[in-house]
Protein backbone atom coordinates (compact mmCIF):
# COMPACT_ATOMS: atom_id res chain seq x y z
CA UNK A 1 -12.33 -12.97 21.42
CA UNK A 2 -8.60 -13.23 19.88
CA UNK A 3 -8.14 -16.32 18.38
CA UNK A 4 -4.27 -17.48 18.52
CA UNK A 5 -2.86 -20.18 16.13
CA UNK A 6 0.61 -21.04 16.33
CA UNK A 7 3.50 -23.01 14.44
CA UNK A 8 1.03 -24.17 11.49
CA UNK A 9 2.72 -25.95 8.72
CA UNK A 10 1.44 -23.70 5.49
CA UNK A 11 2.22 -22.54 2.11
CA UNK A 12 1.54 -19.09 0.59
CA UNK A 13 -0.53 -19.58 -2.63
CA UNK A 14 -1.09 -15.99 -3.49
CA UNK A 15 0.24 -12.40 -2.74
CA UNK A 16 -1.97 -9.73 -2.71
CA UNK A 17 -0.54 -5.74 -2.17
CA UNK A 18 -3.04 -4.14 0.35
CA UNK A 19 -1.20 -1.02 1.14
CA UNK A 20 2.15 0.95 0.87
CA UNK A 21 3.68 -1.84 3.65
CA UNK A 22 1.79 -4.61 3.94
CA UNK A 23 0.13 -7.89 1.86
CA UNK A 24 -2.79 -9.90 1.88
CA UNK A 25 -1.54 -13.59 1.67
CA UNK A 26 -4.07 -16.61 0.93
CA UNK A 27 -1.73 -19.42 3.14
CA UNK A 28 -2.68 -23.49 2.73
CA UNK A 29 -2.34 -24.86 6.22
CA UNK A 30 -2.03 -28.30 7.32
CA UNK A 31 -5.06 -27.91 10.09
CA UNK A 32 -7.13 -25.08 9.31
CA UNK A 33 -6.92 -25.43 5.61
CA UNK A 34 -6.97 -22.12 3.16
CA UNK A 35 -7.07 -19.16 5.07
CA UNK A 36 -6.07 -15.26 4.21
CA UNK A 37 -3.74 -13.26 6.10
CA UNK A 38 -2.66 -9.56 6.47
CA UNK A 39 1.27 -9.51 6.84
CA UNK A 40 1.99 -5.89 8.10
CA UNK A 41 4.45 -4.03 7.11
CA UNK A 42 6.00 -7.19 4.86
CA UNK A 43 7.35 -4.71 2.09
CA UNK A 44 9.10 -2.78 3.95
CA UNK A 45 12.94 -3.26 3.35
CA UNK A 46 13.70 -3.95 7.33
CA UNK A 47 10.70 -6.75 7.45
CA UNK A 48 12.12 -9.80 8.28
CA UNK A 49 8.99 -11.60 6.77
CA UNK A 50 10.31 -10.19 3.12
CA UNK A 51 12.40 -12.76 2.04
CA UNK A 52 10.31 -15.48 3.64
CA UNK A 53 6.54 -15.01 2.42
CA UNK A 54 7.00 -16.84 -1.15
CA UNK A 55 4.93 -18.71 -2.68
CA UNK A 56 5.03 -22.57 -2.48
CA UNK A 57 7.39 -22.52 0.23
CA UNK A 58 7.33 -24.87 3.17
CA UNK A 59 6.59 -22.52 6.77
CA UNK A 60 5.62 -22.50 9.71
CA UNK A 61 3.08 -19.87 10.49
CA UNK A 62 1.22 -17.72 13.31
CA UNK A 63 -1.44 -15.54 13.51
CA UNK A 64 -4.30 -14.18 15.63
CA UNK A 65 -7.68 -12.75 14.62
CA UNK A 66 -11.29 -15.04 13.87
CA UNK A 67 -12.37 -12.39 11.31
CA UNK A 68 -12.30 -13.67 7.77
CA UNK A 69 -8.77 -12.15 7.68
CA UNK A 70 -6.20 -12.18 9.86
CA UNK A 71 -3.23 -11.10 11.22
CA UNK A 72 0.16 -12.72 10.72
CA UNK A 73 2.45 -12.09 13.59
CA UNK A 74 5.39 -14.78 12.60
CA UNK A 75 6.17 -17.02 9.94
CA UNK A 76 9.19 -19.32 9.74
CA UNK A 77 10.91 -20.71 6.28
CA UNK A 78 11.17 -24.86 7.20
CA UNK A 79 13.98 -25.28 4.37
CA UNK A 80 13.32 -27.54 1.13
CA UNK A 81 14.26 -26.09 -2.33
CA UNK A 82 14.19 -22.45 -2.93
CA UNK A 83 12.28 -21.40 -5.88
């Protein structure tokens, strides 16, 4: 069964590299607590999740999966001071 959580208020605490394109990111979320997700194809110089996914930044967050990592499918900078 696909799990499907969306607009959570999180932070990234940690960015991983997991292949050529992509990231593993450990998130803080207001519901669901710590949780780690795989952001596809984030690196890639096209990815509009590049210049959102940094650490200690206030977003709003989606993803889908119930194995111990999931996927990211959308994640949405919700303004505050850029670091």
């Amino acid at each position: 069964m696909r799990v499907r959580v969306g607009e959570e208020p999180a932070f990234v605490l940690h960015r991983y590299d997991w292949s050529e394109t992509s990231l593993v990111l450990e998130v803080f979320t207001r519901h669901h607590g710590r949780i780690a997700l795989v952001a596809k194809g984030v690196k890639r110089p096209t990815s509009q999740f590049r210049p959102v996914l940094l650490p200690l930044q206030p977003l709003q967050v989606s993803w889908t999966g119930d194995a111990e990592v999931r996927t990211l499918k959308s994640a949405q900078w919700q303004g505050g001071h850029v670091m």
